[in-house]
PDB file of N, CA and C in Angstrom:
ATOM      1  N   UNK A   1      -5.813   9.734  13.729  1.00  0.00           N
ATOM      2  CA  UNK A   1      -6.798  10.661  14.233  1.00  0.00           C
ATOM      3  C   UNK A   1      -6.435  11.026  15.665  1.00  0.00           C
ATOM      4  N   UNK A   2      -6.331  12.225  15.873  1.00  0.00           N
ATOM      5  CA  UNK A   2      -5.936  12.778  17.228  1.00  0.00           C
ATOM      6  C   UNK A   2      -7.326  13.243  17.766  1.00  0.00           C
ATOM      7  N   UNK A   3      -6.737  12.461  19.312  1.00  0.00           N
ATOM      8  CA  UNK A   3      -8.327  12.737  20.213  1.00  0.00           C
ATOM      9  C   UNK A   3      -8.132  14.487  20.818  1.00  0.00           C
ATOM     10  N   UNK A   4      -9.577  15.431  20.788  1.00  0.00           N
ATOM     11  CA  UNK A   4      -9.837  16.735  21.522  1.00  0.00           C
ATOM     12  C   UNK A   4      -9.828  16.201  22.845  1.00  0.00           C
ATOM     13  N   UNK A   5      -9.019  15.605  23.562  1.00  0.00           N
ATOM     14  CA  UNK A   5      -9.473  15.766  25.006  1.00  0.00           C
ATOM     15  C   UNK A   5      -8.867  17.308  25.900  1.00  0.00           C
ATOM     16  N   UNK A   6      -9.599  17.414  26.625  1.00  0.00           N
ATOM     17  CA  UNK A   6      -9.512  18.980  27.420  1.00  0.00           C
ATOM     18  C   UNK A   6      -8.352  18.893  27.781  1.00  0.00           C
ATOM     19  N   UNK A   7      -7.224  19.911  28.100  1.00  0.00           N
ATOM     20  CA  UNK A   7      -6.142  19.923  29.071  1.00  0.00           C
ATOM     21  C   UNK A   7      -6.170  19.446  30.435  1.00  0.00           C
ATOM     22  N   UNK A   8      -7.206  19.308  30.981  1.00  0.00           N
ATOM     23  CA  UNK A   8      -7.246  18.693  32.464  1.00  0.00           C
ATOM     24  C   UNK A   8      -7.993  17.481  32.883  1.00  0.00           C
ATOM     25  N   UNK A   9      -7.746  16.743  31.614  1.00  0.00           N
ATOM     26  CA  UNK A   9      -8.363  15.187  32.087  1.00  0.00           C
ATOM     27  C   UNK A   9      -7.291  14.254  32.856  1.00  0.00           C
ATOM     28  N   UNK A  10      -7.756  13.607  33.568  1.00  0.00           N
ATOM     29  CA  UNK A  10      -7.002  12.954  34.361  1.00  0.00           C
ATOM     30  C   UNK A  10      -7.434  11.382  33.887  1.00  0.00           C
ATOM     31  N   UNK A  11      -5.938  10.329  34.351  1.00  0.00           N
ATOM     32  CA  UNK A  11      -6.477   9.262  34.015  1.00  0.00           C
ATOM     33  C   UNK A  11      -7.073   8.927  34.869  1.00  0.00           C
ATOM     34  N   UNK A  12      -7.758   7.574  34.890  1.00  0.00           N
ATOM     35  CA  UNK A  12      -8.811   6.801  35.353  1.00  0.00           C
ATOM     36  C   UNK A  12      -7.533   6.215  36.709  1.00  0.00           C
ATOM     37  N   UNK A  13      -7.962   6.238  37.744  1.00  0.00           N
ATOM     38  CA  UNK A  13      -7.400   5.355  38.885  1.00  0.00           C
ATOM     39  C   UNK A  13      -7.524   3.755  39.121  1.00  0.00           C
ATOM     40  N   UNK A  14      -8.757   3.564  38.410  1.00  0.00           N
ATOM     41  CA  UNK A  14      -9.464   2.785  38.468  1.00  0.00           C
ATOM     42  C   UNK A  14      -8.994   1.205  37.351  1.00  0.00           C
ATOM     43  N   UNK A  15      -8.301   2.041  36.317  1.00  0.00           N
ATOM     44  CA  UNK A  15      -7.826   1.112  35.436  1.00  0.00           C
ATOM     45  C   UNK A  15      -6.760   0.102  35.643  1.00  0.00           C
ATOM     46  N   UNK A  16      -7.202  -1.120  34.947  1.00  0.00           N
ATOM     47  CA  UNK A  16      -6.454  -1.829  35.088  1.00  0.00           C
ATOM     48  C   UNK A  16      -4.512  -1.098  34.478  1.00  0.00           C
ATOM     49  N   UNK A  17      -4.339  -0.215  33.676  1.00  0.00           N
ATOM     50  CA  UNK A  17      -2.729   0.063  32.930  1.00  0.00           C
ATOM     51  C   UNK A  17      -2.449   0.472  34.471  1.00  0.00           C
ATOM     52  N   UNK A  18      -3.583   1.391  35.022  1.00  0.00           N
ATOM     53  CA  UNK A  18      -2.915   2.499  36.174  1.00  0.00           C
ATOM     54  C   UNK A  18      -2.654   1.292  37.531  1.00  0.00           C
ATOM     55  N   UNK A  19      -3.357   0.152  37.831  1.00  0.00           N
ATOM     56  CA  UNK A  19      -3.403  -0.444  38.658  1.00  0.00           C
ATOM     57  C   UNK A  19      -2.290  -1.360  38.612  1.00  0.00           C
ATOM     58  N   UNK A  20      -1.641  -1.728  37.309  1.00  0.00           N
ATOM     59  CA  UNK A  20      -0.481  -2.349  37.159  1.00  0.00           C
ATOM     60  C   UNK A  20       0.994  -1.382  37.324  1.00  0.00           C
ATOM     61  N   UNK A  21       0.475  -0.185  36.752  1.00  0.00           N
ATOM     62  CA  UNK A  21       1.663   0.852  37.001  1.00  0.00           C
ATOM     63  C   UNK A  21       1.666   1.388  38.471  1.00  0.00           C
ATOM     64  N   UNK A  22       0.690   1.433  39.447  1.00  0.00           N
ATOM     65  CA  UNK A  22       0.799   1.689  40.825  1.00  0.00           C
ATOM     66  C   UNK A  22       1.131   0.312  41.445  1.00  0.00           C
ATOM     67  N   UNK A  23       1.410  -1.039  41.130  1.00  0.00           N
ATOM     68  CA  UNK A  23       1.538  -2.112  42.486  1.00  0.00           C
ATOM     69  C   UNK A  23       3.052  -1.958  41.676  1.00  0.00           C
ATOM     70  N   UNK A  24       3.668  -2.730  40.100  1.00  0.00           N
ATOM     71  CA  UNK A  24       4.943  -3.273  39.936  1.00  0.00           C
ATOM     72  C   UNK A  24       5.494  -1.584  39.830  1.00  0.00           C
ATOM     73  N   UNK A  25       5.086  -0.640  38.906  1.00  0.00           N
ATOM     74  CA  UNK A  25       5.767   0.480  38.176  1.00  0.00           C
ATOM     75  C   UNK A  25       6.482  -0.081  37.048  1.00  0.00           C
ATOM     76  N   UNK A  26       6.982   1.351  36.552  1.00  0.00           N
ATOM     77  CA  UNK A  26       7.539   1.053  35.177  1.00  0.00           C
ATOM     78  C   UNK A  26       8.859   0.181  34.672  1.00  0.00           C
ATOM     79  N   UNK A  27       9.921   0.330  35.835  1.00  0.00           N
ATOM     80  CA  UNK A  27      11.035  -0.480  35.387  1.00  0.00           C
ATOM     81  C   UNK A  27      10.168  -2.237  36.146  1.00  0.00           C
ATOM     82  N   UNK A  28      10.082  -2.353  36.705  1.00  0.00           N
ATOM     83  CA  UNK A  28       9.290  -3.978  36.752  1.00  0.00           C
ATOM     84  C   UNK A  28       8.464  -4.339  36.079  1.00  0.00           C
ATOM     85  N   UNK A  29       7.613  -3.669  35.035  1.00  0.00           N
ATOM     86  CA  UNK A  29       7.039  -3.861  34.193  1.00  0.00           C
ATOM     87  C   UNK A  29       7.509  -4.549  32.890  1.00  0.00           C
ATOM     88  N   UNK A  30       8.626  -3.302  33.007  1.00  0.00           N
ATOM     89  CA  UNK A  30       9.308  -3.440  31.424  1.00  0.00           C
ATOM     90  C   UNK A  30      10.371  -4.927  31.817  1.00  0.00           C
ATOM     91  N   UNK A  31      10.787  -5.130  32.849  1.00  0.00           N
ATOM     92  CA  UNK A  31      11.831  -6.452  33.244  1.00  0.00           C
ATOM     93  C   UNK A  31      10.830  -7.663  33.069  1.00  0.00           C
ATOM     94  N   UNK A  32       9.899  -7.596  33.543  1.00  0.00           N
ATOM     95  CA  UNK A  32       8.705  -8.754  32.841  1.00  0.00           C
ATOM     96  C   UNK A  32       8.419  -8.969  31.524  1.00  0.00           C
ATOM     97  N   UNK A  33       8.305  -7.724  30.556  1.00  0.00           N
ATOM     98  CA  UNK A  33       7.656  -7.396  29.800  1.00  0.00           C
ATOM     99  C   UNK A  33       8.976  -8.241  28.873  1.00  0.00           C
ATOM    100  N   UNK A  34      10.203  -8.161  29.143  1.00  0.00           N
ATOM    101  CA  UNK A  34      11.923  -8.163  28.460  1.00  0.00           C
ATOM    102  C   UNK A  34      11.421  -9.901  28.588  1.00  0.00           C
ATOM    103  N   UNK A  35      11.203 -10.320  30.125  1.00  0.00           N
ATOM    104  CA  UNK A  35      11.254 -11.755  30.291  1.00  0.00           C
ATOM    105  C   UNK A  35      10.549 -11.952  29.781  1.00  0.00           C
ATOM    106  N   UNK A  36       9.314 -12.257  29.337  1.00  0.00           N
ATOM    107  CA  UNK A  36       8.220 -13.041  29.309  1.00  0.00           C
ATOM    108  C   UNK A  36       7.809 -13.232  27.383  1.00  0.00           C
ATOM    109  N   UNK A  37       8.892 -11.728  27.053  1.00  0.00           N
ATOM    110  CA  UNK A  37       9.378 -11.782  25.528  1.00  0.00           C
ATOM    111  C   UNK A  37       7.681 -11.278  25.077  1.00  0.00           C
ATOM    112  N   UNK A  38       7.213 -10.356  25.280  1.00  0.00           N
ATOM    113  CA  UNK A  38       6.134  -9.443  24.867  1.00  0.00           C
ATOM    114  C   UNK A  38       4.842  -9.757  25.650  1.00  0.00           C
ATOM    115  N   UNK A  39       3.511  -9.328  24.794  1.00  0.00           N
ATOM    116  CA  UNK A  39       2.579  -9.201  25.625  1.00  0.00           C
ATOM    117  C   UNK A  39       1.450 -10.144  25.941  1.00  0.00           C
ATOM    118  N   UNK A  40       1.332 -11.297  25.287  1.00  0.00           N
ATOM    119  CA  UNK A  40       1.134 -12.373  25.256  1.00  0.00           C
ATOM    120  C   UNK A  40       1.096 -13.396  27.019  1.00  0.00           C
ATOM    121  N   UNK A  41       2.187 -13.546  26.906  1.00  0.00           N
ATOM    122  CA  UNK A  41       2.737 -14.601  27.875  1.00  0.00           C
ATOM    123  C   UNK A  41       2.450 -13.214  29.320  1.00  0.00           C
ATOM    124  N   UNK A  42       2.780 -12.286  29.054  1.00  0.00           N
ATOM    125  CA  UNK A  42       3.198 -11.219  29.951  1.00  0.00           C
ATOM    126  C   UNK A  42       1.978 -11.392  30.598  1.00  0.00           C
ATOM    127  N   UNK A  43       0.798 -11.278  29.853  1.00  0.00           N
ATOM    128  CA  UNK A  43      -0.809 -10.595  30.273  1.00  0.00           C
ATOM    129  C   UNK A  43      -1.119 -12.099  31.195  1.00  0.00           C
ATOM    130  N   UNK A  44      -1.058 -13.425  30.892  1.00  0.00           N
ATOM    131  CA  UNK A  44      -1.325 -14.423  31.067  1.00  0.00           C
ATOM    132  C   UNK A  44      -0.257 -14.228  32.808  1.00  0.00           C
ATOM    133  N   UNK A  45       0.485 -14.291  32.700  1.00  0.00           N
ATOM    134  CA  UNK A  45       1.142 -14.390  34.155  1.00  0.00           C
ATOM    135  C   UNK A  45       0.700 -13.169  35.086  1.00  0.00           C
ATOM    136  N   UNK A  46       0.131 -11.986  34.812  1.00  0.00           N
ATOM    137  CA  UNK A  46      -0.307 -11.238  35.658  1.00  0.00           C
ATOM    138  C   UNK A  46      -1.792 -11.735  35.684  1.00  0.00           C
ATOM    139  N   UNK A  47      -2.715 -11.765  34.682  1.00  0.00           N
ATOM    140  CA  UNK A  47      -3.648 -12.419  34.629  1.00  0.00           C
ATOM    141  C   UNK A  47      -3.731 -13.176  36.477  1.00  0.00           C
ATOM    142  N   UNK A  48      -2.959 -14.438  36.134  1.00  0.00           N
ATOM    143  CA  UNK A  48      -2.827 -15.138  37.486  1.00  0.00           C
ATOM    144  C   UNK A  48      -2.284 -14.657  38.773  1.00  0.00           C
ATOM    145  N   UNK A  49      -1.280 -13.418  38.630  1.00  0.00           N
ATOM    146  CA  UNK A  49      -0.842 -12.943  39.329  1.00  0.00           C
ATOM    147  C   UNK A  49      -1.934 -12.266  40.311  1.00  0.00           C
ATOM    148  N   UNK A  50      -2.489 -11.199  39.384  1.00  0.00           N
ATOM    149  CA  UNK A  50      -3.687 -10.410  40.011  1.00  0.00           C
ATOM    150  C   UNK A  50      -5.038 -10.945  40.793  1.00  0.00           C
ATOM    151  N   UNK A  51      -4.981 -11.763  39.936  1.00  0.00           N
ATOM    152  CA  UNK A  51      -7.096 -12.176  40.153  1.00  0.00           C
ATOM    153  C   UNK A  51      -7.538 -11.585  39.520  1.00  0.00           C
ATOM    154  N   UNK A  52      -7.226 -11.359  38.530  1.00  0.00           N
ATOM    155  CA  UNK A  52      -8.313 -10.680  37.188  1.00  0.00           C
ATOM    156  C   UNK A  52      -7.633 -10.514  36.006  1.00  0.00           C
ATOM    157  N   UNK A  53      -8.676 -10.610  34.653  1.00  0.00           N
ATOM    158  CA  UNK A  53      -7.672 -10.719  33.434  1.00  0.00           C
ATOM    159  C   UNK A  53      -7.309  -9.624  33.418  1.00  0.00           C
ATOM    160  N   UNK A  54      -6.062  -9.695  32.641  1.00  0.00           N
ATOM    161  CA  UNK A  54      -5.054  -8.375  32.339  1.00  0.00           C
ATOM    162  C   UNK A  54      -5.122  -8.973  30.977  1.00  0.00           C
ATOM    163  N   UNK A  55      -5.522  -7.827  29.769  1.00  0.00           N
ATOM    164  CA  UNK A  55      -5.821  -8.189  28.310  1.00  0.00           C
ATOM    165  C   UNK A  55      -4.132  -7.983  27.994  1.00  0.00           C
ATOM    166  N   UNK A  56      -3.958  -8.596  27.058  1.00  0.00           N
ATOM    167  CA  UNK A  56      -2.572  -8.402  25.976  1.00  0.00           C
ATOM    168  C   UNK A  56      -2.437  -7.222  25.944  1.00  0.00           C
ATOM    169  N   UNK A  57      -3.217  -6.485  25.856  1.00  0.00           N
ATOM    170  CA  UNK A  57      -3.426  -5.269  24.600  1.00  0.00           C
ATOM    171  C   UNK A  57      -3.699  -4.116  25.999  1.00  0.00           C
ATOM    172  N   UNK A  58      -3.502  -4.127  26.685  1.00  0.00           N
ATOM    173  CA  UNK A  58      -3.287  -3.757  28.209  1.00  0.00           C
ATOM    174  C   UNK A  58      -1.402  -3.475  28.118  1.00  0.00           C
ATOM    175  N   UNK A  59      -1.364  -4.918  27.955  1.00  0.00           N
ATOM    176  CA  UNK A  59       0.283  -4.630  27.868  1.00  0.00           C
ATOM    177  C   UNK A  59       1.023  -3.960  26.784  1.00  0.00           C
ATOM    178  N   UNK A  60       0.397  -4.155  25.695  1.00  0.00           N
ATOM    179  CA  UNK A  60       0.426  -3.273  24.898  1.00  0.00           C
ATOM    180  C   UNK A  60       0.950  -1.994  24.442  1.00  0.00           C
ATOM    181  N   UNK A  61      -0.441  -1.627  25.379  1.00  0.00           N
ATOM    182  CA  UNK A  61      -0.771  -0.085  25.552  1.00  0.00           C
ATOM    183  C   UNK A  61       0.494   0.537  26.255  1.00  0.00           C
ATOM    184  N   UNK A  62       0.905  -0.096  27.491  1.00  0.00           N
ATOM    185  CA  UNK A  62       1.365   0.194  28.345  1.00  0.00           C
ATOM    186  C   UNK A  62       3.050   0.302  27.909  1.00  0.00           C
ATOM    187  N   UNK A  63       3.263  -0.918  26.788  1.00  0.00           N
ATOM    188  CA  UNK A  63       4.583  -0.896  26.149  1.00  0.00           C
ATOM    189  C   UNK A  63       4.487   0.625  25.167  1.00  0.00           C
ATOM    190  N   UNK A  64       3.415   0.931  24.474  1.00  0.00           N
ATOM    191  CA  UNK A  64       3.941   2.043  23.609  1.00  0.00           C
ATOM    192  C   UNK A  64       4.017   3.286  24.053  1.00  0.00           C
ATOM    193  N   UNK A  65       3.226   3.198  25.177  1.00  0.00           N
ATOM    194  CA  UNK A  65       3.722   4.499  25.967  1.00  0.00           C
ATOM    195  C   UNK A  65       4.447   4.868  26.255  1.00  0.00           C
ATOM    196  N   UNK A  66       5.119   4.153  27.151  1.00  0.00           N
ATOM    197  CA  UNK A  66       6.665   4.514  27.553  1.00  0.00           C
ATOM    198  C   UNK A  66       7.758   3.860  26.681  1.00  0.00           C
ATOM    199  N   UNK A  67       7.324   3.717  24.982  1.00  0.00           N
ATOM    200  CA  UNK A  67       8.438   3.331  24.174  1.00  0.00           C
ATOM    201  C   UNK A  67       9.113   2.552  24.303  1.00  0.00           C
ATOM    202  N   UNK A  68       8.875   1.091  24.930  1.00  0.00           N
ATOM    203  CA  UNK A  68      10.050  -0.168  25.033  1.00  0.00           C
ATOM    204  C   UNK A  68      10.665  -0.436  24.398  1.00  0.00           C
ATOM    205  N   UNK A  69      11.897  -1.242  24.130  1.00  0.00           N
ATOM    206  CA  UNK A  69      12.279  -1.559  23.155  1.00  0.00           C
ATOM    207  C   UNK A  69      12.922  -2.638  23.905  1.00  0.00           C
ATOM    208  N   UNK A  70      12.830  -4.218  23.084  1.00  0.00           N
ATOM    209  CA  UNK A  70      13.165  -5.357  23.488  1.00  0.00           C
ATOM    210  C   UNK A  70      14.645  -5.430  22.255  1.00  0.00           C
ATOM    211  N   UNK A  71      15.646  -5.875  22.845  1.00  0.00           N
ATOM    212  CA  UNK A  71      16.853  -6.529  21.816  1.00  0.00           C
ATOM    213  C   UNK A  71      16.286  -7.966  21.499  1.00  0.00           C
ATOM    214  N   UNK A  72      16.588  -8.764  20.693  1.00  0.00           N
ATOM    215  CA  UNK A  72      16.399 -10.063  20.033  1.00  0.00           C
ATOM    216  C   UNK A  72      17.958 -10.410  19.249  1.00  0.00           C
ATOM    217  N   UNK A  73      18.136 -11.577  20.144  1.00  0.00           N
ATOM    218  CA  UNK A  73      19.460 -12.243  20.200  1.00  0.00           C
ATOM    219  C   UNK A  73      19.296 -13.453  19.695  1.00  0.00           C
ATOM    220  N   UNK A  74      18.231 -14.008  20.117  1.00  0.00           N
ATOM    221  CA  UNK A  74      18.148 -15.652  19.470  1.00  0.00           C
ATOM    222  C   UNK A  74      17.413 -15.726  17.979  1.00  0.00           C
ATOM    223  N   UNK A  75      18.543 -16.223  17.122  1.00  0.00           N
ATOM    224  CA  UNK A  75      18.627 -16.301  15.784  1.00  0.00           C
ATOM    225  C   UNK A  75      17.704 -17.391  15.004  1.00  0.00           C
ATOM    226  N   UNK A  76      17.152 -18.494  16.534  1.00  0.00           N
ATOM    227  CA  UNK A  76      16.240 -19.325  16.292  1.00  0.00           C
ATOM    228  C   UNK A  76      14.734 -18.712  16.308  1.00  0.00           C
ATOM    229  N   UNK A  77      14.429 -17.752  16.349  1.00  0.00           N
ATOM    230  CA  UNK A  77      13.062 -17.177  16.478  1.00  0.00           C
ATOM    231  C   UNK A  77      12.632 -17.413  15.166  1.00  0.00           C
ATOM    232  N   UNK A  78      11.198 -17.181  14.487  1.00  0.00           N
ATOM    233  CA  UNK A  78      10.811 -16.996  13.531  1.00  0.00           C
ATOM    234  C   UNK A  78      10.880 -16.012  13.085  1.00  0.00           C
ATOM    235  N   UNK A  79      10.424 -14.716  13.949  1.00  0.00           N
ATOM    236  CA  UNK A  79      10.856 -13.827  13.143  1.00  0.00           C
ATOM    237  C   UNK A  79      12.115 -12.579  12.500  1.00  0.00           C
ATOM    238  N   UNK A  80      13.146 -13.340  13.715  1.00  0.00           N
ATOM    239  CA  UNK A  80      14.482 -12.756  13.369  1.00  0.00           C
ATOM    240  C   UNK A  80      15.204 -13.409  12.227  1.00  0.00           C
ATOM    241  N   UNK A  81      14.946 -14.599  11.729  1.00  0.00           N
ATOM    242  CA  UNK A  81      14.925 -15.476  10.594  1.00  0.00           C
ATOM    243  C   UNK A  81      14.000 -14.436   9.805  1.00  0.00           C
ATOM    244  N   UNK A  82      12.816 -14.150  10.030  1.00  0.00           N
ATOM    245  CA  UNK A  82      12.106 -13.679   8.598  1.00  0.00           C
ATOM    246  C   UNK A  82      13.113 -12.373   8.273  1.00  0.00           C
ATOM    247  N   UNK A  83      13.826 -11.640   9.308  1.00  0.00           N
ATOM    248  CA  UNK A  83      14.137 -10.360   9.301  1.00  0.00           C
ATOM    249  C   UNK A  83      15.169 -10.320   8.643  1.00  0.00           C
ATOM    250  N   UNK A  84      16.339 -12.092   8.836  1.00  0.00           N
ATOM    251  CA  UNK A  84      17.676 -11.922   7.849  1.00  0.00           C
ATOM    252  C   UNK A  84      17.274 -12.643   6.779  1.00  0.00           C
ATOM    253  N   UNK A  85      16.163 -13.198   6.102  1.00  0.00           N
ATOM    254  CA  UNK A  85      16.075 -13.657   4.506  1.00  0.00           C
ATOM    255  C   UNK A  85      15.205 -12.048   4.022  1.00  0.00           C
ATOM    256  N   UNK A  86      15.177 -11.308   4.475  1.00  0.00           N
ATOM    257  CA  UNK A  86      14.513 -10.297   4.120  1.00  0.00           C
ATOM    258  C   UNK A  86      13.139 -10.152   3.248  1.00  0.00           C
ATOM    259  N   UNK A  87      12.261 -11.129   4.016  1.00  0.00           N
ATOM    260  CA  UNK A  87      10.722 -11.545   3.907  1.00  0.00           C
ATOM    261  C   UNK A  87       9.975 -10.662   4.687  1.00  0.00           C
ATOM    262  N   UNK A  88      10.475  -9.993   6.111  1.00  0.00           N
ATOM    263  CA  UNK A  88      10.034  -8.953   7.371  1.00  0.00           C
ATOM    264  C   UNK A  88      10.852  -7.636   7.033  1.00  0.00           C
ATOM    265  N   UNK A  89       9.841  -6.684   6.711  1.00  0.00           N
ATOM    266  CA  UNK A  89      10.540  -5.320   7.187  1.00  0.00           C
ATOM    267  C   UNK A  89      11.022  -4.930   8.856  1.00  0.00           C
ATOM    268  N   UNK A  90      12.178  -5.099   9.118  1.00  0.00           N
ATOM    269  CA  UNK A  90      12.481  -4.842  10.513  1.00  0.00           C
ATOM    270  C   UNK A  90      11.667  -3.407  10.703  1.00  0.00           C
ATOM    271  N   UNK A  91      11.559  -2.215  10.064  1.00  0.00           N
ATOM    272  CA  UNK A  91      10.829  -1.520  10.397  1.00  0.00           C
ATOM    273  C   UNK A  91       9.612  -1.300  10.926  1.00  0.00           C
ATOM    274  N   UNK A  92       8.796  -2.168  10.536  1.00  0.00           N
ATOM    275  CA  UNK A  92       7.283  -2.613  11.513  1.00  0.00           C
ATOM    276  C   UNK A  92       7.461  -2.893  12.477  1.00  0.00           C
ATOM    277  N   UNK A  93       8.406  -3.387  13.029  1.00  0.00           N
ATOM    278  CA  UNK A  93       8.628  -3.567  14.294  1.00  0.00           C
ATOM    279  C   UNK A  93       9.375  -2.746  15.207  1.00  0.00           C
ATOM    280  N   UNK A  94       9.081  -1.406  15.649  1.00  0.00           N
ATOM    281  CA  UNK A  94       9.864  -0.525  16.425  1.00  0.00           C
ATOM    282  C   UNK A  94      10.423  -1.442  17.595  1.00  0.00           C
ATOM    283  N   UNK A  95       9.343  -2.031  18.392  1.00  0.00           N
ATOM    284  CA  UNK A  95      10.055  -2.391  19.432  1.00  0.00           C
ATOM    285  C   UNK A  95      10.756  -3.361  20.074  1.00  0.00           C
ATOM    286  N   UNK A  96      11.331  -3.917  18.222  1.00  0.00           N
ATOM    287  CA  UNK A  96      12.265  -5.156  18.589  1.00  0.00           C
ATOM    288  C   UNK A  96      13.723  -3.878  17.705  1.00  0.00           C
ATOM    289  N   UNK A  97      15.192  -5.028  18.755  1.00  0.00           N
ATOM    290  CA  UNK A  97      16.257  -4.448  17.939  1.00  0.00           C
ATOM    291  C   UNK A  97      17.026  -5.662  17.556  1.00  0.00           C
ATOM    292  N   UNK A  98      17.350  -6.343  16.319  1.00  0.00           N
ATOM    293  CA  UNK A  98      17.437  -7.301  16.292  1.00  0.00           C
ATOM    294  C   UNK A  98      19.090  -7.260  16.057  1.00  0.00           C
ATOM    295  N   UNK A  99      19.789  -7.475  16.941  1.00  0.00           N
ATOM    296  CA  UNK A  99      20.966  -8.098  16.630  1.00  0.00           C
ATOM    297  C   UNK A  99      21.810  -9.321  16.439  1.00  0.00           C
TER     298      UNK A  99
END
């Protein structure tokens, strides 16, 4: 479902995505986002970082926007294992590349 919003809405300043994208920006985001191996662990260390929760799903947001894409190298994961007995459609997962 696609939202009617007007041509001249502006985002919120106020938000926590915009308040993380104005202190680190986008390439320090995404170098956390690479380290910390998604949005989970990610939200939890800014969480503490900031003084205020930063939701998962914050990071999220913020990953599908600007289209991340994480490589996955370690063959010990669970789900790069599910991906070579072919139990995981690698396709659900855009923003892993599993080599």
């Amino acid at each position: 479902m696609k939202h009617n919003y007007p041509k001249n809405r502006k985002p919120n300043k106020k938000s926590v995505t915009q308040i993380l994208i104005k202190k680190y920006g986008e390439k320090e985001l995404y170098k956390m986002w690479v380290k910390f191996n998604g949005m989970y662990k990610m939200s939890d260390y800014l969480s503490h970082e900031m003084n205020f929760y930063v939701s998962p799903y914050t990071i999220r947001h913020i990953s599908n926007k600007f289209n991340w894409v994480r490589i996955i190298t370690d063959t010990n994961l669970p789900i790069y294992k599910g991906v070579l007995n072919k139990r995981i459609q690698p396709e659900y997962y855009r923003h892993l590349q599993f080599q």
